[in-house]
PDB file of N, CA and C in Angstrom:
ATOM      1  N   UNK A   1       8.078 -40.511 -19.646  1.00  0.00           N
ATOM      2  CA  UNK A   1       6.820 -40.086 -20.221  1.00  0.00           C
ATOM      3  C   UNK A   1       5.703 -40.320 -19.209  1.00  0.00           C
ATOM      4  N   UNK A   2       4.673 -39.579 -18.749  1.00  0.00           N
ATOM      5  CA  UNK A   2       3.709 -39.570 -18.125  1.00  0.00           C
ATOM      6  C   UNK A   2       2.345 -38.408 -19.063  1.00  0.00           C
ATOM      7  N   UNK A   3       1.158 -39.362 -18.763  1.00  0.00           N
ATOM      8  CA  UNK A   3      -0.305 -39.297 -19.312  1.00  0.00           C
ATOM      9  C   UNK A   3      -0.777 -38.611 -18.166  1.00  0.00           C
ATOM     10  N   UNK A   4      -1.402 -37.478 -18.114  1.00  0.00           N
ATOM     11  CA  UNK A   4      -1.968 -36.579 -17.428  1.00  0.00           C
ATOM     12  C   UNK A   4      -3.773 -36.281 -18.062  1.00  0.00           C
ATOM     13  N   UNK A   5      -4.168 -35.974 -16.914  1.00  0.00           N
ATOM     14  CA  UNK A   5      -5.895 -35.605 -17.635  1.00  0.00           C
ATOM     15  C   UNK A   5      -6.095 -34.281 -16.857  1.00  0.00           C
ATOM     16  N   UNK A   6      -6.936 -33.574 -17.745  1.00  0.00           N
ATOM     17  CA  UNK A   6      -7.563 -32.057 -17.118  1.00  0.00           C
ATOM     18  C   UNK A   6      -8.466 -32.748 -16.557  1.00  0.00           C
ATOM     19  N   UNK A   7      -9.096 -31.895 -15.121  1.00  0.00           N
ATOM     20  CA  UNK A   7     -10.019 -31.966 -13.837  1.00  0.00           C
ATOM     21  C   UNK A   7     -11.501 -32.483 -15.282  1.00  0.00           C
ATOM     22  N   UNK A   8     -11.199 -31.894 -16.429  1.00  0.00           N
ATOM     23  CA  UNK A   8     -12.975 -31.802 -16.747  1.00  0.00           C
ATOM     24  C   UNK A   8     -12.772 -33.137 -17.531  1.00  0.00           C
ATOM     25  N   UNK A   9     -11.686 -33.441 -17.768  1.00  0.00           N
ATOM     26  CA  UNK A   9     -11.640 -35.327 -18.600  1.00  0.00           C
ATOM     27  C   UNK A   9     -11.945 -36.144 -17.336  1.00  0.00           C
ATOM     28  N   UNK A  10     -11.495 -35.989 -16.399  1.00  0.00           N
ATOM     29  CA  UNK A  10     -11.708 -36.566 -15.240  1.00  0.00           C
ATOM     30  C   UNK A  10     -12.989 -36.764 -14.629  1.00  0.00           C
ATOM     31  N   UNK A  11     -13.693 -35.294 -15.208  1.00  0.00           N
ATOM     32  CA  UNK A  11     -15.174 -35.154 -14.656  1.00  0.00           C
ATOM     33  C   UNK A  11     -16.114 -36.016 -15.368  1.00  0.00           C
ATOM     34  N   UNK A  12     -15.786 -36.249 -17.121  1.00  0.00           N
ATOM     35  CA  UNK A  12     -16.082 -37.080 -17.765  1.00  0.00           C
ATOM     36  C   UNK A  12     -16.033 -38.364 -17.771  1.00  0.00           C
ATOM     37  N   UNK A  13     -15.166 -38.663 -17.224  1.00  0.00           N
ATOM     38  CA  UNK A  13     -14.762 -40.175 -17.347  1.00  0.00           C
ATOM     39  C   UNK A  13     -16.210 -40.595 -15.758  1.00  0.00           C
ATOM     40  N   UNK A  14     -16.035 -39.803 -14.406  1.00  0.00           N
ATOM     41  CA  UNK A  14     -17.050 -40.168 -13.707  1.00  0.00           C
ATOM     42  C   UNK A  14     -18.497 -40.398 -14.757  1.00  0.00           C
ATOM     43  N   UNK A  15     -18.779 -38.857 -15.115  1.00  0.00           N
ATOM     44  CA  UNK A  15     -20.008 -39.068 -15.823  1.00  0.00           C
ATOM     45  C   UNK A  15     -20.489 -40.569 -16.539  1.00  0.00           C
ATOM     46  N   UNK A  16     -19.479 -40.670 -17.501  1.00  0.00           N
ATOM     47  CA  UNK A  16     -19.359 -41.794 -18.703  1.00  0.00           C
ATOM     48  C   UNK A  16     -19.879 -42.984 -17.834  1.00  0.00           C
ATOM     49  N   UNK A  17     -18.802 -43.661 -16.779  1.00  0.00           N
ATOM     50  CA  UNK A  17     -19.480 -44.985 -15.955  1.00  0.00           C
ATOM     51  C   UNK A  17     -21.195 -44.529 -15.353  1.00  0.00           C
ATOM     52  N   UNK A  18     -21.417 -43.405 -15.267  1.00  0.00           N
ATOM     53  CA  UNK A  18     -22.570 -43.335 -15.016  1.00  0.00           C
ATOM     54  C   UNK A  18     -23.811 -43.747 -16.545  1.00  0.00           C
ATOM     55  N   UNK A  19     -23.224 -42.638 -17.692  1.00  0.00           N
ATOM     56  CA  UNK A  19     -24.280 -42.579 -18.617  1.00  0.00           C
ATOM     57  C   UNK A  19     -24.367 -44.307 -18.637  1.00  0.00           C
ATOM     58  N   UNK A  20     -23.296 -44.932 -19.156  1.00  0.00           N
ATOM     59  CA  UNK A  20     -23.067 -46.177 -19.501  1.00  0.00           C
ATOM     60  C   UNK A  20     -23.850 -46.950 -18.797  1.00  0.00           C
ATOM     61  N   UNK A  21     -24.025 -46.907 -17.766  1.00  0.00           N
ATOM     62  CA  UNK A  21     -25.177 -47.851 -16.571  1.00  0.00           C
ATOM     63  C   UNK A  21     -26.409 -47.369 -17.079  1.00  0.00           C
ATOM     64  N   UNK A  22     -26.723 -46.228 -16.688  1.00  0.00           N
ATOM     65  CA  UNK A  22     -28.348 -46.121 -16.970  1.00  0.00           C
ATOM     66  C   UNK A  22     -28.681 -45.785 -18.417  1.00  0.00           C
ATOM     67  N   UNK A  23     -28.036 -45.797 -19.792  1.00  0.00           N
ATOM     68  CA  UNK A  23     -28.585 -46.139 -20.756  1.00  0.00           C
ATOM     69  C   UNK A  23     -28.565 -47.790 -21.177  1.00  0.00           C
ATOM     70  N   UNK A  24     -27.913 -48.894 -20.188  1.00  0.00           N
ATOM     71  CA  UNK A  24     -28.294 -50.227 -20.628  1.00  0.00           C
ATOM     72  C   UNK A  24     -27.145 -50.768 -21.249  1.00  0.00           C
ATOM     73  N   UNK A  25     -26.042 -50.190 -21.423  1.00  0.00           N
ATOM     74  CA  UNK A  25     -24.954 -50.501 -21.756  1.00  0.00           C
ATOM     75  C   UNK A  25     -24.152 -51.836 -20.861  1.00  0.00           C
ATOM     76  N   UNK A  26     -24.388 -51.607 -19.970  1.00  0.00           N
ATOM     77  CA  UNK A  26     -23.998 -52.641 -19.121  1.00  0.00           C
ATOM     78  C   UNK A  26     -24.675 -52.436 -17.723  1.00  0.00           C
ATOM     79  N   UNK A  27     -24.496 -53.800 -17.099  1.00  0.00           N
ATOM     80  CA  UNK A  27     -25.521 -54.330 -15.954  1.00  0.00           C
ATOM     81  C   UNK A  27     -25.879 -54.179 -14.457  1.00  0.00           C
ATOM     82  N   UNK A  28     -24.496 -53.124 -14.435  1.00  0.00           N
ATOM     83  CA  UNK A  28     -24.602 -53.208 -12.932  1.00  0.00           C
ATOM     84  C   UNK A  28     -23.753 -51.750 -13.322  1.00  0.00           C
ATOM     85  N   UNK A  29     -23.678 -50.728 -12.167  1.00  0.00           N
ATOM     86  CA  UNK A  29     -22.431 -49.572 -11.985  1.00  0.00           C
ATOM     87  C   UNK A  29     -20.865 -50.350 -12.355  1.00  0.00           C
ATOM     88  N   UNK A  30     -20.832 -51.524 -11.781  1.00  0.00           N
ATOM     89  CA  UNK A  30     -19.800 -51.695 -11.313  1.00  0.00           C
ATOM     90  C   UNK A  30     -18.667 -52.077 -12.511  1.00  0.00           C
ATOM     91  N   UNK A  31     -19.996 -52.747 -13.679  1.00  0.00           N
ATOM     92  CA  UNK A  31     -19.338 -53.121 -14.832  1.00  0.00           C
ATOM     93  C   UNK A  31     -18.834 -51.883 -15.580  1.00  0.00           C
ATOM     94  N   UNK A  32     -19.739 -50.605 -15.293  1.00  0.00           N
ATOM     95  CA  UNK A  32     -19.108 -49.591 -16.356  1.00  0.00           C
ATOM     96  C   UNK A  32     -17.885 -48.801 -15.991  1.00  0.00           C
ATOM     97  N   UNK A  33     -17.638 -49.167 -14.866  1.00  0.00           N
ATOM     98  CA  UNK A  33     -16.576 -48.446 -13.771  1.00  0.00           C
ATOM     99  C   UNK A  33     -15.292 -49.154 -14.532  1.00  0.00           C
ATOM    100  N   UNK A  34     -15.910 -50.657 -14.729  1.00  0.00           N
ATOM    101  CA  UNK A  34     -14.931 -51.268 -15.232  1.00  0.00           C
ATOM    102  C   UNK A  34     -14.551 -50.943 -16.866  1.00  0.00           C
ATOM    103  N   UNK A  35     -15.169 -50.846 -16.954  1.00  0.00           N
ATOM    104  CA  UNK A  35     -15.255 -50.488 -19.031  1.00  0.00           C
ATOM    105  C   UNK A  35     -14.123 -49.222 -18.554  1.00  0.00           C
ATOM    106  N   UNK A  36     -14.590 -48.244 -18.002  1.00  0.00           N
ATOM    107  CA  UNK A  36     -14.102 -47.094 -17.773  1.00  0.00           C
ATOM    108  C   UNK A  36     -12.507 -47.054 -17.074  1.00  0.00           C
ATOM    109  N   UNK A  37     -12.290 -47.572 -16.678  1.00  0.00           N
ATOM    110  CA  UNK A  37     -11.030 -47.904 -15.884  1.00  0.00           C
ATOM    111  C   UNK A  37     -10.579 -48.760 -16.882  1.00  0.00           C
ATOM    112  N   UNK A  38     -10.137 -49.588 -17.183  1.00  0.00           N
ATOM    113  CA  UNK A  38      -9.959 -50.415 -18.779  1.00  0.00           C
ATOM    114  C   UNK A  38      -9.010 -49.044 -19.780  1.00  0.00           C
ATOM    115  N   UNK A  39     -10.514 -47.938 -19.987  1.00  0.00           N
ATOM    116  CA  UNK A  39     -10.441 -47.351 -21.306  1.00  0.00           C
ATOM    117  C   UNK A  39      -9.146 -46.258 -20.418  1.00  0.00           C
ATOM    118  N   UNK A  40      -9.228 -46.091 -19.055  1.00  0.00           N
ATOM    119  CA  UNK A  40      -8.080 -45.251 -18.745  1.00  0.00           C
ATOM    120  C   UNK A  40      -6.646 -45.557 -18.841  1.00  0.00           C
ATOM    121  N   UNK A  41      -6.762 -46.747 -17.847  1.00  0.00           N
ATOM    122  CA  UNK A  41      -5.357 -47.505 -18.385  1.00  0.00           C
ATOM    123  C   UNK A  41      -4.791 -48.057 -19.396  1.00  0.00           C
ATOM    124  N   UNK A  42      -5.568 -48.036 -20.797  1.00  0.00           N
ATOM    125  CA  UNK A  42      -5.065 -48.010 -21.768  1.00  0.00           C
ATOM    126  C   UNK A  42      -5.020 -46.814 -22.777  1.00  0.00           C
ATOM    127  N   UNK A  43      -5.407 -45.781 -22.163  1.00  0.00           N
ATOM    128  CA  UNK A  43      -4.580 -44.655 -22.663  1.00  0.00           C
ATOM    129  C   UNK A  43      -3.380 -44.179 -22.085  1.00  0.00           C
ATOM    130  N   UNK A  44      -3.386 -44.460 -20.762  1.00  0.00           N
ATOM    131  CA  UNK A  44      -2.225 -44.215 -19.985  1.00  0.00           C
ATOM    132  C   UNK A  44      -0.706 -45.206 -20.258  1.00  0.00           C
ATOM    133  N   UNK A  45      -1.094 -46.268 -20.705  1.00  0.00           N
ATOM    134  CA  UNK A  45       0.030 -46.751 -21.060  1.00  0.00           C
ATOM    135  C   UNK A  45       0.678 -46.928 -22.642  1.00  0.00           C
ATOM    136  N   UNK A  46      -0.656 -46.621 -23.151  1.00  0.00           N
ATOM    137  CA  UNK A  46      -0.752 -46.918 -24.843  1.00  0.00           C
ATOM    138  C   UNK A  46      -0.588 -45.180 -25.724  1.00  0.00           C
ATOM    139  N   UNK A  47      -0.707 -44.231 -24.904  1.00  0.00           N
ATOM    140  CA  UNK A  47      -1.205 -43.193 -26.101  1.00  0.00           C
ATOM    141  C   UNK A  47       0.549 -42.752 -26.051  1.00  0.00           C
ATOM    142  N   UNK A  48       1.512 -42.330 -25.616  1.00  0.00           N
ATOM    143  CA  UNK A  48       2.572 -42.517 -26.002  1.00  0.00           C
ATOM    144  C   UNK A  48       3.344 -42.917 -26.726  1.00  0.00           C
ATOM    145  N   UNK A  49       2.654 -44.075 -27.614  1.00  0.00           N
ATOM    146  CA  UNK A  49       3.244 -44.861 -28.711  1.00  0.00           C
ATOM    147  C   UNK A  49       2.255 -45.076 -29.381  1.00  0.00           C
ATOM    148  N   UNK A  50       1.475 -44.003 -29.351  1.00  0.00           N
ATOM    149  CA  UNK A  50       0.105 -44.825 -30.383  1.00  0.00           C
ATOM    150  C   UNK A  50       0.569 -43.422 -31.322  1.00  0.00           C
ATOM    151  N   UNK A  51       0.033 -44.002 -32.614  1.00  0.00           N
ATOM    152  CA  UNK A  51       0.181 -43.198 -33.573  1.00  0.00           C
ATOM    153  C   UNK A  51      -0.537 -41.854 -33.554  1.00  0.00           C
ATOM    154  N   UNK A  52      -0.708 -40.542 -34.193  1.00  0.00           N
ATOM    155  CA  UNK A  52      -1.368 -40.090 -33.968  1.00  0.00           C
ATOM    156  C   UNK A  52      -1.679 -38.673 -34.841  1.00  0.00           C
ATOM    157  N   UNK A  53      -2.670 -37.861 -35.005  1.00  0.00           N
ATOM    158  CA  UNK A  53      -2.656 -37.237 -35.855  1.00  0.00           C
ATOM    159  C   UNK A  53      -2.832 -35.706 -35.117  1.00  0.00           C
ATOM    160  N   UNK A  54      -2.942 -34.634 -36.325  1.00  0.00           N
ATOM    161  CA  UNK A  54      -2.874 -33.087 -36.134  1.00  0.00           C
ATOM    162  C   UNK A  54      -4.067 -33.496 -35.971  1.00  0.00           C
ATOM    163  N   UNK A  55      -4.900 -32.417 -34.701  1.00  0.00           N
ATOM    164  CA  UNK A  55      -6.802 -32.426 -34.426  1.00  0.00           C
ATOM    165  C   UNK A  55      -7.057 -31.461 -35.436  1.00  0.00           C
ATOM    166  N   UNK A  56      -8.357 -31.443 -36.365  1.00  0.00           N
ATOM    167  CA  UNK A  56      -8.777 -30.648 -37.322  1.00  0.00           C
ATOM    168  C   UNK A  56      -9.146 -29.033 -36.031  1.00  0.00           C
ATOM    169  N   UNK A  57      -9.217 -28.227 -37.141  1.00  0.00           N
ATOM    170  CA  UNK A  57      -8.896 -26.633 -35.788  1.00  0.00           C
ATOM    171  C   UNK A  57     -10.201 -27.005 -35.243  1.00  0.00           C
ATOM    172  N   UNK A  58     -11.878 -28.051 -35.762  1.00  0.00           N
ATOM    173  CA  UNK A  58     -12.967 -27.720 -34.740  1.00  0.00           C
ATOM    174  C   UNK A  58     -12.770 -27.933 -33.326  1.00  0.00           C
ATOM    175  N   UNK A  59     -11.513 -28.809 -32.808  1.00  0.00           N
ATOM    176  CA  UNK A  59     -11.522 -28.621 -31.582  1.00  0.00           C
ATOM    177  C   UNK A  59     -10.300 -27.921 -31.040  1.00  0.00           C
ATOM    178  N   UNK A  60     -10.174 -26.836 -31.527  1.00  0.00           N
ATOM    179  CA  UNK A  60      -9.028 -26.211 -31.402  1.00  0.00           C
ATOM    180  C   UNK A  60      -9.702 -25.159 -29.718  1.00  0.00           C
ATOM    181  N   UNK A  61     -11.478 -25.131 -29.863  1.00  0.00           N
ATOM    182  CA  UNK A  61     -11.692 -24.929 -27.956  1.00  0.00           C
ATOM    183  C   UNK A  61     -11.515 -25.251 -27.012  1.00  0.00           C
ATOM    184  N   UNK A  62     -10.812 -26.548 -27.581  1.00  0.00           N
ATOM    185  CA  UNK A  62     -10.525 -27.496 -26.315  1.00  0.00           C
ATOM    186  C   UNK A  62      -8.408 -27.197 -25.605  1.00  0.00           C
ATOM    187  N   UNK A  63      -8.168 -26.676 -26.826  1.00  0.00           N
ATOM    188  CA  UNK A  63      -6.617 -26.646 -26.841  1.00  0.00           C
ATOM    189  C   UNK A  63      -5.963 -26.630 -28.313  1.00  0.00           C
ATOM    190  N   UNK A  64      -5.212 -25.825 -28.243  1.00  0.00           N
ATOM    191  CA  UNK A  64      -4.376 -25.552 -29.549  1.00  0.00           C
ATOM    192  C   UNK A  64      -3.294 -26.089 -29.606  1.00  0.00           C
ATOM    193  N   UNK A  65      -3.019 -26.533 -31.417  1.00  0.00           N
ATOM    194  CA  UNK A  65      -2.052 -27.444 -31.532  1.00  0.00           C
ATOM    195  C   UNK A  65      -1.734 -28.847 -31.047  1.00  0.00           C
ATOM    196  N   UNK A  66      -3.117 -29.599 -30.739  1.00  0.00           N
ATOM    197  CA  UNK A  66      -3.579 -30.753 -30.172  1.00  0.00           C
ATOM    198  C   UNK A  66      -3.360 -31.848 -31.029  1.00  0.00           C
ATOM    199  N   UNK A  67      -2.835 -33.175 -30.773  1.00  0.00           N
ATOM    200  CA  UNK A  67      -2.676 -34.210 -31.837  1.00  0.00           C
ATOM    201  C   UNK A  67      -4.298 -35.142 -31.322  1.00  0.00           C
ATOM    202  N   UNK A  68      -4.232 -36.243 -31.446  1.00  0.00           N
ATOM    203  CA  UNK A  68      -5.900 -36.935 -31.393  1.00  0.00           C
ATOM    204  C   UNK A  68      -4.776 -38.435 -31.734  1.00  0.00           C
ATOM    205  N   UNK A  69      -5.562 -39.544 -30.831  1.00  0.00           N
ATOM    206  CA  UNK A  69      -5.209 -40.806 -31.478  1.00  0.00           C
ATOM    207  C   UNK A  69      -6.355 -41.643 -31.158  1.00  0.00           C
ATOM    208  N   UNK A  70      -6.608 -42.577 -31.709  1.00  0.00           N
ATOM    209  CA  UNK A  70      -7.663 -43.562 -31.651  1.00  0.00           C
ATOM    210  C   UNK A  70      -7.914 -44.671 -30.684  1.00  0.00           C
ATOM    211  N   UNK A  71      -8.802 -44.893 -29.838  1.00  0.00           N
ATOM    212  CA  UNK A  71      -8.748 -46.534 -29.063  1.00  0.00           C
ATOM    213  C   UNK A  71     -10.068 -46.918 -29.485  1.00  0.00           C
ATOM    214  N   UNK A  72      -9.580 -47.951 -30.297  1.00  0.00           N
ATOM    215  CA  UNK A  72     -10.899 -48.981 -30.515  1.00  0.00           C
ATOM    216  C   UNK A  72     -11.193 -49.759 -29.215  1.00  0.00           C
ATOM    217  N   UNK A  73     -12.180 -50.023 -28.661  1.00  0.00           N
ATOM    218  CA  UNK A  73     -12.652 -50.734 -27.570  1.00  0.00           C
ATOM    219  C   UNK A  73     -13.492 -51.518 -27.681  1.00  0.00           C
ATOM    220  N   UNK A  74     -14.510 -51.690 -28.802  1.00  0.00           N
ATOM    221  CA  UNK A  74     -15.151 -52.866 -29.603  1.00  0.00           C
ATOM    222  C   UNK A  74     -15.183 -52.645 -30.891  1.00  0.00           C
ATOM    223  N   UNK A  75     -15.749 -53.429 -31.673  1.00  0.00           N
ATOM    224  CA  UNK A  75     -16.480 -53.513 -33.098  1.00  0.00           C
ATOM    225  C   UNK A  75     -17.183 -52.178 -33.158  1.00  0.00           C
ATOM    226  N   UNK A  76     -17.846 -51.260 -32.529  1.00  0.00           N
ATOM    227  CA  UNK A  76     -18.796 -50.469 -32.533  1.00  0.00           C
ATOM    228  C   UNK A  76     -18.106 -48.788 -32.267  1.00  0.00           C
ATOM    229  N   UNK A  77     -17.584 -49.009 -31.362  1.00  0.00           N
ATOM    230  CA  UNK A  77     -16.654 -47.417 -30.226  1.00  0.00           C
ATOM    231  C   UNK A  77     -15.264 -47.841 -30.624  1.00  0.00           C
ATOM    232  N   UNK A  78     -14.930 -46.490 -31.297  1.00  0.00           N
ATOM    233  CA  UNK A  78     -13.516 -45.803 -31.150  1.00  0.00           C
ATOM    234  C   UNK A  78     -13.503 -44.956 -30.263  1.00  0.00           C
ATOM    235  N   UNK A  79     -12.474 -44.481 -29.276  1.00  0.00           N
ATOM    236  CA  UNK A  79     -12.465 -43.533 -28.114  1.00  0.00           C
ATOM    237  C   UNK A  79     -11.435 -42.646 -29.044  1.00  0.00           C
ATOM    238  N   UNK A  80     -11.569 -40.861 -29.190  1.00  0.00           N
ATOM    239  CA  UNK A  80     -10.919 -40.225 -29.560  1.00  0.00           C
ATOM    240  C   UNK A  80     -10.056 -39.478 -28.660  1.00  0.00           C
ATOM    241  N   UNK A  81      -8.636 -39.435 -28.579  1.00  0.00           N
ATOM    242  CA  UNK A  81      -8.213 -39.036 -27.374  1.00  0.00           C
ATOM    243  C   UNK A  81      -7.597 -37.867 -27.928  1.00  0.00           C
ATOM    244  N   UNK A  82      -7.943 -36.307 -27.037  1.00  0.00           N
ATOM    245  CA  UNK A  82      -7.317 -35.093 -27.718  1.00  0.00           C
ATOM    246  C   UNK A  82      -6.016 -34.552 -26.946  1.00  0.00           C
ATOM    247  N   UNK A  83      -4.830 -34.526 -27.526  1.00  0.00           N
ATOM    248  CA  UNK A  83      -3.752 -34.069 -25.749  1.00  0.00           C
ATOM    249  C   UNK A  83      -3.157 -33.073 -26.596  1.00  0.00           C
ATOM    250  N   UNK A  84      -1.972 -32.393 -25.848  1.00  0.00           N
ATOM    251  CA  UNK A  84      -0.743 -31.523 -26.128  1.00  0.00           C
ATOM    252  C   UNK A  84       0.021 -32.345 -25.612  1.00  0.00           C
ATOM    253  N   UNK A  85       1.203 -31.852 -25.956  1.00  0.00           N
ATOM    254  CA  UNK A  85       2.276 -32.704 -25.356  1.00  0.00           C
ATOM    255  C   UNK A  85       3.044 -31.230 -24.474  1.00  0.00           C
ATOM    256  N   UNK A  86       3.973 -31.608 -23.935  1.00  0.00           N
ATOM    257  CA  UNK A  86       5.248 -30.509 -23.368  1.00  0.00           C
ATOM    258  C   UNK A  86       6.450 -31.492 -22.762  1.00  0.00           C
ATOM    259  N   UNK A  87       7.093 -30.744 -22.204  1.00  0.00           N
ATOM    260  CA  UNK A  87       8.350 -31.142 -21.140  1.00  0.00           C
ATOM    261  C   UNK A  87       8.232 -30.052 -19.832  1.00  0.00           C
ATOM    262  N   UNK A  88       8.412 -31.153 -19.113  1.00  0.00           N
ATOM    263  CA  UNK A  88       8.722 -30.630 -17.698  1.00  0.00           C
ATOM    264  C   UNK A  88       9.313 -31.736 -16.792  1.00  0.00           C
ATOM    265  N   UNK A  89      10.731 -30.464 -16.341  1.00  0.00           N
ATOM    266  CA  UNK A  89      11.541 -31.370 -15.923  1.00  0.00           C
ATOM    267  C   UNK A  89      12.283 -32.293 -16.439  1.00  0.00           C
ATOM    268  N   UNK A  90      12.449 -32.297 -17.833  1.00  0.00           N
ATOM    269  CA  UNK A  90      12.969 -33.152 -18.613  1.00  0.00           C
ATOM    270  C   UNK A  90      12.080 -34.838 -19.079  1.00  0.00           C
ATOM    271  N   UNK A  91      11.071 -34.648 -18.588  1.00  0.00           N
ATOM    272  CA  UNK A  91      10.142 -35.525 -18.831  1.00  0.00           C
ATOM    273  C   UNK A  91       9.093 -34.865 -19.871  1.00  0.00           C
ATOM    274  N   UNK A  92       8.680 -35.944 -20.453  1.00  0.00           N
ATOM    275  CA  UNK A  92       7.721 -35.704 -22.052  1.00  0.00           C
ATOM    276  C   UNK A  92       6.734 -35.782 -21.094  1.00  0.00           C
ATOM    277  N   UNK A  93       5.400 -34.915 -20.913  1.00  0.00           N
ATOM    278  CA  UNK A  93       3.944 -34.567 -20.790  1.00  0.00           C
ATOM    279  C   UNK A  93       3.052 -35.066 -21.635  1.00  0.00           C
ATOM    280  N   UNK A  94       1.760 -35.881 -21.385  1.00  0.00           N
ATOM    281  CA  UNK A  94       0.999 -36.026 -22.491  1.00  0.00           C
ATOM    282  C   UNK A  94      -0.177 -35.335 -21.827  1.00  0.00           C
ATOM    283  N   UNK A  95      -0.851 -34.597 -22.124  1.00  0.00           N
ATOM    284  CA  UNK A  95      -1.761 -33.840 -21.337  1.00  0.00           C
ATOM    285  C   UNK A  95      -3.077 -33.992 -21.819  1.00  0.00           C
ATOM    286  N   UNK A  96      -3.609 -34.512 -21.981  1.00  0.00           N
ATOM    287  CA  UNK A  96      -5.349 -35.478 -22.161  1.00  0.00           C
ATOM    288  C   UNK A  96      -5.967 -34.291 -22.221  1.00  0.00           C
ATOM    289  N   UNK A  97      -6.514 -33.473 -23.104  1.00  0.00           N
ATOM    290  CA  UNK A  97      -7.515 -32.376 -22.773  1.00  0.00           C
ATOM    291  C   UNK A  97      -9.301 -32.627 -22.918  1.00  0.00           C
ATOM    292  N   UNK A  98      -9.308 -33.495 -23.812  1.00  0.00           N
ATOM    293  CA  UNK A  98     -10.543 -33.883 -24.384  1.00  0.00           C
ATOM    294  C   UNK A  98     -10.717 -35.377 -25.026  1.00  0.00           C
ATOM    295  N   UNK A  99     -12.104 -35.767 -24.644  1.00  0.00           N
ATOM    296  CA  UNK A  99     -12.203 -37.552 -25.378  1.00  0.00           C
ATOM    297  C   UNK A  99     -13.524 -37.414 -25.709  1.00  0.00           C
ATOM    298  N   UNK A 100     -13.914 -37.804 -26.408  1.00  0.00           N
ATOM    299  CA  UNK A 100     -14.781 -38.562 -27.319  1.00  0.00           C
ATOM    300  C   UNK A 100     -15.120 -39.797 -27.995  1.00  0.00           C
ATOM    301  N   UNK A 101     -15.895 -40.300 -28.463  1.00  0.00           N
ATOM    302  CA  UNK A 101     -16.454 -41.260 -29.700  1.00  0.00           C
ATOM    303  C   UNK A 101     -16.791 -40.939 -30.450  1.00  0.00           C
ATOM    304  N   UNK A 102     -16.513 -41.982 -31.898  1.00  0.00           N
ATOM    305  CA  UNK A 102     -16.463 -42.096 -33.089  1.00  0.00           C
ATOM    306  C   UNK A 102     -18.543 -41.765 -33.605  1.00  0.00           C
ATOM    307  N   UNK A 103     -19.063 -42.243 -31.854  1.00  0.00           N
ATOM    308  CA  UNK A 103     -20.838 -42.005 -32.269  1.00  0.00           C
ATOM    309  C   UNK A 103     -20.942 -40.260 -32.300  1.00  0.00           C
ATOM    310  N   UNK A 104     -19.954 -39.442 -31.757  1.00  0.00           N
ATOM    311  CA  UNK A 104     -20.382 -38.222 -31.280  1.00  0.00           C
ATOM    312  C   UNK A 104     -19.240 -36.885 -31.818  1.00  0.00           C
ATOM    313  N   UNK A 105     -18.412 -37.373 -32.573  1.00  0.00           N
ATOM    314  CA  UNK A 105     -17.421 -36.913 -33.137  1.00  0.00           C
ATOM    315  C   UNK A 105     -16.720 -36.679 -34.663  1.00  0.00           C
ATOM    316  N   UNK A 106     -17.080 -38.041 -34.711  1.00  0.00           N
ATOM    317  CA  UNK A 106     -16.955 -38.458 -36.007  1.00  0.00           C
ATOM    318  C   UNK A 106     -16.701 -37.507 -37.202  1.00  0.00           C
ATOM    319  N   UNK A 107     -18.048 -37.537 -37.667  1.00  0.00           N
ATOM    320  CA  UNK A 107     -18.559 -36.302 -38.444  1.00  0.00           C
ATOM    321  C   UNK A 107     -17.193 -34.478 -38.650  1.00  0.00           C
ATOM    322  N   UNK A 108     -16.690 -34.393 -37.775  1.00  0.00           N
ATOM    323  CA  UNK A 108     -15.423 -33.941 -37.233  1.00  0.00           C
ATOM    324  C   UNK A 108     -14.020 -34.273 -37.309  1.00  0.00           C
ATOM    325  N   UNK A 109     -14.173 -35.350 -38.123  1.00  0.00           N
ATOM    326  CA  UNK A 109     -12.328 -35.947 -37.932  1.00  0.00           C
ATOM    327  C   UNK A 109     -12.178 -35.836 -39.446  1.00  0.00           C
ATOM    328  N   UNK A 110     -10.811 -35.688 -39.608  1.00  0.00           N
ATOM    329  CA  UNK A 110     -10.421 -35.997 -41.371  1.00  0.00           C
ATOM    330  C   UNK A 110      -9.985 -37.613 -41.839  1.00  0.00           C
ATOM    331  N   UNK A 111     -10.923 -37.484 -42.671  1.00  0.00           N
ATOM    332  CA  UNK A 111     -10.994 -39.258 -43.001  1.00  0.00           C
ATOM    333  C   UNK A 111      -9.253 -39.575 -43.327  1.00  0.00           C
TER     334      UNK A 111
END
């Protein structure tokens, strides 16, 4: 099994250690790099066995037939993780298309 990300989750995840610094979230670049790297490697090793659900069709722009699973990362942020799965090569694909939070998403998920 291998966790894969599209170029634009990737583009996000840069962004994110950025927003995260200059809205006050944390203190330095270096800490949000860290938050951010944290939240990668534990999708990369965790979303494979994390439970997970059908994505309601609103983000069906992002990719069709998408499951979604949850990473809590404090009291406050759930990270929503959107993938497909496949095979190639006889190996299971998890293919990361889209992420979010529970502050910006929410509203969107089936309770």
């Amino acid at each position: 099994m291998r966790v894969e990300f599209l170029p634009s989750v990737v583009d996000y995840f840069e962004e994110l250690a950025w927003i995260l610094h200059n809205n006050g979230y944390f203190g330095s670049y270096e800490f949000s790099w860290k938050y951010v790297d944290e939240l990668i490697d534990d999708i990369k090793i965790n979303l494979p066995t994390r439970l997970h659900k059908t994505a309601p069709t609103y983000f069906d722009k992002y990719g069709k037939n998408m499951k979604y699973a949850g990473f809590l990362k404090n009291r406050r942020t759930t990270w929503y993780v959107f993938f497909t799965m496949y095979w190639k090569n006889g190996e299971k694909i998890y293919l990361v298309r889209y992420i979010a939070n529970n502050h910006t998403i929410a509203q969107h998920l089936l309770p």
